[in-house]
C-alpha atoms as a PDB file:
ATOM      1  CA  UNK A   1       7.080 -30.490  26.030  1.00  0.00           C
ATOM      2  CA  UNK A   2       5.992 -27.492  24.087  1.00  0.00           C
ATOM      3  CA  UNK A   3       4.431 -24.201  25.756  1.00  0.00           C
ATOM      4  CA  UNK A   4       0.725 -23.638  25.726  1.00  0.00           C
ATOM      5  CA  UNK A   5      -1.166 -21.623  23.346  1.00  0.00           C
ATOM      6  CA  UNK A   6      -1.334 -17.873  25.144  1.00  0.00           C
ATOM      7  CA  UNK A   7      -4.614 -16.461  23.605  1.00  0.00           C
ATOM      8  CA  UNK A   8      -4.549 -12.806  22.342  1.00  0.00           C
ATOM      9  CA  UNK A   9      -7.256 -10.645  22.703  1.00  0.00           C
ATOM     10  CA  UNK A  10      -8.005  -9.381  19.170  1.00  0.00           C
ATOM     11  CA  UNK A  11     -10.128  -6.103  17.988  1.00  0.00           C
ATOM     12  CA  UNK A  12     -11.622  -6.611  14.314  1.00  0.00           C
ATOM     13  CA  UNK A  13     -13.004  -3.811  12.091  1.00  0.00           C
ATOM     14  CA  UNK A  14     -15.167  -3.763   8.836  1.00  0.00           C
ATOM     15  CA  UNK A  15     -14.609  -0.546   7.129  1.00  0.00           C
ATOM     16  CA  UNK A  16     -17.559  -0.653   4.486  1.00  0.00           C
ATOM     17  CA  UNK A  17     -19.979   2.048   3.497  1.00  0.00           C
ATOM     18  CA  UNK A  18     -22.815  -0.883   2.842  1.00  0.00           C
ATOM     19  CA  UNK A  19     -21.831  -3.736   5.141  1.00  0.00           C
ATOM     20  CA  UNK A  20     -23.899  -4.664   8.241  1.00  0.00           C
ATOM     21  CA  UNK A  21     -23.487  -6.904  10.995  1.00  0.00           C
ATOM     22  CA  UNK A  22     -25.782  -9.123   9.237  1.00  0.00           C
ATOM     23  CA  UNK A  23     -23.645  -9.065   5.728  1.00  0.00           C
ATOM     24  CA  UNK A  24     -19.791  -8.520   7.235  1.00  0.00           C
ATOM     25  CA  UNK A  25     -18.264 -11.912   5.743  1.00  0.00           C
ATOM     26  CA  UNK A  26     -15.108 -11.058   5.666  1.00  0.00           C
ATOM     27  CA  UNK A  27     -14.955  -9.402   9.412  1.00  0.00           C
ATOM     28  CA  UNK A  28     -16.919 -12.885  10.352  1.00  0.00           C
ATOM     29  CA  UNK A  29     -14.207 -14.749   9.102  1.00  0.00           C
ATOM     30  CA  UNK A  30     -11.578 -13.205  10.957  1.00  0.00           C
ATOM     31  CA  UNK A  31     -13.477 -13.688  13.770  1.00  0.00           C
ATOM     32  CA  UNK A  32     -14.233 -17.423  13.017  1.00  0.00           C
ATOM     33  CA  UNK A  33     -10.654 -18.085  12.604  1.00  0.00           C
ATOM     34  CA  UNK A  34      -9.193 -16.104  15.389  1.00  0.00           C
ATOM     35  CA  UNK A  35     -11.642 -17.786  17.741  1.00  0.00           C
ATOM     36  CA  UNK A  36     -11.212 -21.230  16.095  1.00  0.00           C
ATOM     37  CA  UNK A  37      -7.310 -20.518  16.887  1.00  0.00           C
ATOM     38  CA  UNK A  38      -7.784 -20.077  20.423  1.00  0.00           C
ATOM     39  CA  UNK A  39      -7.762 -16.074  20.507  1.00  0.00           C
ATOM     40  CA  UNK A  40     -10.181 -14.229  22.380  1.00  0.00           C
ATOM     41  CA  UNK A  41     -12.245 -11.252  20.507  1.00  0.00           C
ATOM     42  CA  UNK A  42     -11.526  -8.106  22.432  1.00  0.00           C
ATOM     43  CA  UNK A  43     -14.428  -6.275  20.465  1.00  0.00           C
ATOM     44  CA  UNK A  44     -15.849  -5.832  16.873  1.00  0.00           C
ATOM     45  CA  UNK A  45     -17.145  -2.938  14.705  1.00  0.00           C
ATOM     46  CA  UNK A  46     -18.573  -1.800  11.671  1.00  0.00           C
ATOM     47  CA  UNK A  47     -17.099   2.010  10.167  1.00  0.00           C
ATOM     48  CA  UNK A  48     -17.871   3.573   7.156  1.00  0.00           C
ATOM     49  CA  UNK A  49     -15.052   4.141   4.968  1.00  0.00           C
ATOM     50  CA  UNK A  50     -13.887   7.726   6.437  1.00  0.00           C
ATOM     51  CA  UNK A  51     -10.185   8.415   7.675  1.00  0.00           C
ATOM     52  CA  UNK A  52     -11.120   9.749  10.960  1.00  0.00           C
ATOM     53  CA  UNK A  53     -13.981   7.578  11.767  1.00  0.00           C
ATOM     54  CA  UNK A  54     -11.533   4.666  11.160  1.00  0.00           C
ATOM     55  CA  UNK A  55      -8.968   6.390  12.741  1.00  0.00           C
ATOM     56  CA  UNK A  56     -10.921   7.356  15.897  1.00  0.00           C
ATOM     57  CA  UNK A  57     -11.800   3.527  16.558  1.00  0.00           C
ATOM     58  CA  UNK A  58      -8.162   1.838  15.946  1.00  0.00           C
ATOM     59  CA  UNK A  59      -6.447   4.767  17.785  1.00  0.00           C
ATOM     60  CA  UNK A  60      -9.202   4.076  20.756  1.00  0.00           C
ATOM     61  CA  UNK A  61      -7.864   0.108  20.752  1.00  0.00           C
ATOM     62  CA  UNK A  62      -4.051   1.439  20.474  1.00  0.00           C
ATOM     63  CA  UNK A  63      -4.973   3.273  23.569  1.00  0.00           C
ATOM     64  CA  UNK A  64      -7.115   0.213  25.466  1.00  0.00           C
ATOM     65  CA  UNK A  65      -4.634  -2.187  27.541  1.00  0.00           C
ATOM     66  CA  UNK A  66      -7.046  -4.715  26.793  1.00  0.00           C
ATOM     67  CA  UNK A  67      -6.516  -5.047  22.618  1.00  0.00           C
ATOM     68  CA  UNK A  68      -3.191  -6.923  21.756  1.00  0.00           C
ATOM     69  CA  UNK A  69      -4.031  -7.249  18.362  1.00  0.00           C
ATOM     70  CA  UNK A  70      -6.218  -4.882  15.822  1.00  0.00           C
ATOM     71  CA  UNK A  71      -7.231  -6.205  12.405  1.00  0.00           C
ATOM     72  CA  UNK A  72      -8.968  -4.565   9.944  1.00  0.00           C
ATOM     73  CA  UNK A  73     -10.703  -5.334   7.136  1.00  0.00           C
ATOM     74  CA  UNK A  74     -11.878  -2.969   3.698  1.00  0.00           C
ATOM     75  CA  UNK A  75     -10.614   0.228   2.548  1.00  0.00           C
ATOM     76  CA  UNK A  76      -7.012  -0.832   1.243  1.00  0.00           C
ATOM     77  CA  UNK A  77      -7.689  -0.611  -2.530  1.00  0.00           C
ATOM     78  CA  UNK A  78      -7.374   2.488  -4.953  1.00  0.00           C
ATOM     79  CA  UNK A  79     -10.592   3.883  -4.989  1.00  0.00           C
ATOM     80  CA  UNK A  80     -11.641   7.190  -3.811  1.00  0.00           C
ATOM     81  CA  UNK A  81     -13.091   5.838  -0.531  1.00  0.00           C
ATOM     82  CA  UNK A  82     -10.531   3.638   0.422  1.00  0.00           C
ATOM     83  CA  UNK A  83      -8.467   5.280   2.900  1.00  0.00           C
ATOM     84  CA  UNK A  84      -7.802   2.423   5.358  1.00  0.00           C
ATOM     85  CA  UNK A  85      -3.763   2.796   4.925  1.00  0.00           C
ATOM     86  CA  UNK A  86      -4.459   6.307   5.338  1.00  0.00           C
ATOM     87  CA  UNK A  87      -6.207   6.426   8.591  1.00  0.00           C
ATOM     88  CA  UNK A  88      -4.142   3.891  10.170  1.00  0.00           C
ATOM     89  CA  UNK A  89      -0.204   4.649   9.130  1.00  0.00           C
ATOM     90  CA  UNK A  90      -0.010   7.790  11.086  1.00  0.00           C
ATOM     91  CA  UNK A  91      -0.730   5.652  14.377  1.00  0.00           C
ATOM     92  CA  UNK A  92       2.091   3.069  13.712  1.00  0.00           C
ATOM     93  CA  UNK A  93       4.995   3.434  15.841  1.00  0.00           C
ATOM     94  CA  UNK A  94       6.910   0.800  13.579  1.00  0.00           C
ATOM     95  CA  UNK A  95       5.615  -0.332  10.245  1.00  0.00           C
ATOM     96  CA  UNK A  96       6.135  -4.131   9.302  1.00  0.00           C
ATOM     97  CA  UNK A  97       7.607  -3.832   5.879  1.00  0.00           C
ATOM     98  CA  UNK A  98       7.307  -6.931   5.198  1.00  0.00           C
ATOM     99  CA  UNK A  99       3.686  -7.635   5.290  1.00  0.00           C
ATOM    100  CA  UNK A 100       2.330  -6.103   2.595  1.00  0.00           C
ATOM    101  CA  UNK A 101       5.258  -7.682   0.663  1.00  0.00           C
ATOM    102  CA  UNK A 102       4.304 -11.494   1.920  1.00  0.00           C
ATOM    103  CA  UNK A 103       0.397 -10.780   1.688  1.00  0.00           C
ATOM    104  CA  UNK A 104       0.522  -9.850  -1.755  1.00  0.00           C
ATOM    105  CA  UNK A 105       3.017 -13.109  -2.808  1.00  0.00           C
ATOM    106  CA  UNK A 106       0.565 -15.424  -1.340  1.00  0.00           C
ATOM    107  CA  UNK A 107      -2.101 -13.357  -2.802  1.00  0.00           C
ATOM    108  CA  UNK A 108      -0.755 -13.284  -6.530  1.00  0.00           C
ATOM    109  CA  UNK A 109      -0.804 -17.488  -6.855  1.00  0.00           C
ATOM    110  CA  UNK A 110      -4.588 -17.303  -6.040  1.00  0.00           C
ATOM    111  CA  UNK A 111      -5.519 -13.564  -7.929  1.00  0.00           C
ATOM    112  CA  UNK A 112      -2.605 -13.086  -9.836  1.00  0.00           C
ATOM    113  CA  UNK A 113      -1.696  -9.820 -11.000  1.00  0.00           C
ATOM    114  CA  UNK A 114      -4.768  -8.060  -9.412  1.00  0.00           C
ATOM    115  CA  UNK A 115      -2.754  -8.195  -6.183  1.00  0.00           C
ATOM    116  CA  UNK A 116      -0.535  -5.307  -6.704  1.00  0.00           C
ATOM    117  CA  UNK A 117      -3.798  -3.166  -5.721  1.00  0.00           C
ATOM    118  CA  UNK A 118      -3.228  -4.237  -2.290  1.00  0.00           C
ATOM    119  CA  UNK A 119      -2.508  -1.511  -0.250  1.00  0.00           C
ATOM    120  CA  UNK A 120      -2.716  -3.838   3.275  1.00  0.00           C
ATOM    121  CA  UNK A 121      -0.294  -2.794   6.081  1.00  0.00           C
ATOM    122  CA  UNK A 122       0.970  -4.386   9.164  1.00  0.00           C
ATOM    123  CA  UNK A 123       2.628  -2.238  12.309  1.00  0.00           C
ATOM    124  CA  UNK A 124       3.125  -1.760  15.831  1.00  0.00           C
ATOM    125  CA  UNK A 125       1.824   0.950  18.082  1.00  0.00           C
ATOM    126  CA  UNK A 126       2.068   1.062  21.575  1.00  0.00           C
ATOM    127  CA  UNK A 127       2.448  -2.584  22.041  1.00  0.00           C
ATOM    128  CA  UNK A 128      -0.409  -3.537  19.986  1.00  0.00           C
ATOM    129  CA  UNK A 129      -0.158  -5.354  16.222  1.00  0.00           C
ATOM    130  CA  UNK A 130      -2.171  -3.868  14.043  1.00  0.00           C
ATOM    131  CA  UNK A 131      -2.473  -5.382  10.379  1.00  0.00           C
ATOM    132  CA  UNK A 132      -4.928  -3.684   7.602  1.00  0.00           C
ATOM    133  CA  UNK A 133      -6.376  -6.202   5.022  1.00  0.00           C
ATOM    134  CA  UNK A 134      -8.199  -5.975   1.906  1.00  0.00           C
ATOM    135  CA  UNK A 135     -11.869  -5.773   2.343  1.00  0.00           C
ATOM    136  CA  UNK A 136     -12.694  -9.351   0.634  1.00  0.00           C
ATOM    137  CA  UNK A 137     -13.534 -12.797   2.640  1.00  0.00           C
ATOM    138  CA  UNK A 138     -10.540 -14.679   0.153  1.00  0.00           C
ATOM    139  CA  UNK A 139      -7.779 -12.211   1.386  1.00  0.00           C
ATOM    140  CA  UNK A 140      -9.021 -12.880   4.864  1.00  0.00           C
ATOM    141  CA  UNK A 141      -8.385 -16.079   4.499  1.00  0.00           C
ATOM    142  CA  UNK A 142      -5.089 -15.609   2.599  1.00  0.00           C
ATOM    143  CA  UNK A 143      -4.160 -13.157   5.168  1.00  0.00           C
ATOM    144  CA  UNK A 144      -4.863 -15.478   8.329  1.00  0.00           C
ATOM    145  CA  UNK A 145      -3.996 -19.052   7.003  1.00  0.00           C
ATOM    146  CA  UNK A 146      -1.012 -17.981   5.169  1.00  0.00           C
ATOM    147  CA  UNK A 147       0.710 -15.254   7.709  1.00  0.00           C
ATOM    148  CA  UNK A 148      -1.269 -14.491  10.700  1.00  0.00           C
ATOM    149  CA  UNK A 149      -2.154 -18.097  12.081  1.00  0.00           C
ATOM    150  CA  UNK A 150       1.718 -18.478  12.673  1.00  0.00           C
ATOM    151  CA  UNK A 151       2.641 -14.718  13.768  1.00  0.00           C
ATOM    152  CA  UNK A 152      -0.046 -14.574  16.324  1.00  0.00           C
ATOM    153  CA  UNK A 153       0.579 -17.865  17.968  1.00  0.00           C
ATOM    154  CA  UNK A 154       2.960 -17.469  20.796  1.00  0.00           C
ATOM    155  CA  UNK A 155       4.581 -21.125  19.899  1.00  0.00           C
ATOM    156  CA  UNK A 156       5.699 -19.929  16.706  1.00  0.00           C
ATOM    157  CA  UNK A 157       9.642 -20.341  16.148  1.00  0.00           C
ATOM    158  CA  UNK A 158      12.267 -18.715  15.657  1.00  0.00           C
ATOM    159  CA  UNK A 159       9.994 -15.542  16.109  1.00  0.00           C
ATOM    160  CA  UNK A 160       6.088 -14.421  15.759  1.00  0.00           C
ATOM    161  CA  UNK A 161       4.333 -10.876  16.738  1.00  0.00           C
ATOM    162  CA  UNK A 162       2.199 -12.499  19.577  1.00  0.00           C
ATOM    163  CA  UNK A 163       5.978 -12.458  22.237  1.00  0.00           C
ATOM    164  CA  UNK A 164       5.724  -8.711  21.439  1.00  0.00           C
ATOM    165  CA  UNK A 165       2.302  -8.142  22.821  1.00  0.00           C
ATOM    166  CA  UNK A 166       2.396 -10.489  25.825  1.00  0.00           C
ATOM    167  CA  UNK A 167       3.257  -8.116  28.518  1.00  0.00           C
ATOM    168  CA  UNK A 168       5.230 -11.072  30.257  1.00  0.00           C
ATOM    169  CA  UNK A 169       7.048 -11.667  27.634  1.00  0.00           C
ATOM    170  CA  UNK A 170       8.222  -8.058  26.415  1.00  0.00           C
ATOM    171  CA  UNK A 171      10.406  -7.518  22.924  1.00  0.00           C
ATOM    172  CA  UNK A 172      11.685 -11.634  23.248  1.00  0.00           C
ATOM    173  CA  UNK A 173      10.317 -13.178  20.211  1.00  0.00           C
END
């Protein structure tokens, strides 16, 4: 018989200059499909697109026993307001190299090329995941139905982020 489902309690933040609560699709769908997946949401916000004002909130759910898992949403690309990666990299205690890498090959078959603008990011800091995604509802999706579904589901084998967070479970993945 195969062990439950351990829910995570996940933060989610919309870095946008123009979104509201009212407009955040893509922070809506994260939390549609984090909830449909048996998580728990540990909070939500809305930031404008400013490297300490992003950095002030994920650094405050680093520091909150009661955030496993931080994903953000907006701010990755190459304009002169994004500054997601930015904000967030100095907070990482380990960096997931690999994300970025896998996000933007399951990205290219549905955007092709446009992709390699993707500055998303995935890391560990004080026992917390933390993965920053691009700001629109499409990579959401790509993000959580092609990498995050399986990483943050405790049942996941040979290995999966969601052992590393469980305080039960430790660094056994």
């Amino acid at each position: 018989m195969s062990d439950p489902m351990i829910p995570l309690r996940v933060a989610v933040l919309t870095v946008s200059d123009t979104r509201t609560d009212e407009t955040d699709r893509s922070g809506q769908a994260l939390v549609e499909r984090l909830t449909g997946a048996g998580h728990r949401l540990a909070d939500k916000q809305i930031v404008i697109d400013d490297v300490y004002r992003i950095r002030a909130v994920v650094a405050g759910w680093i520091a909150d026993p009661e955030v496993q898992v931080i994903l953000t949403t907006g701010g990755t690309g190459f304009t002169g307001r994004d500054s997601t990666p930015e904000a967030v990299s100095v907070l990482l205690d380990k960096q997931i190299e690999g994300f970025g890498e896998l996000f933007r090959h399951l990205s290219w078959q549905e955007i092709g090329s446009s992709t390699i603008q993707s500055r998303c990011l995935g890391g560990l800091a004080n026992a917390t995941v933390v993965f920053c995604l691009p700001g629109s509802t499409g990579a959401c999706r790509t993000a959580w139905d092609g990498i995050l579904a399986e990483q943050l589901d405790s049942r996941h084998k040979p290995c999966n982020f969601a052992n590393l967070v469980i305080p039960e479970r430790g660094q056994h993945g």
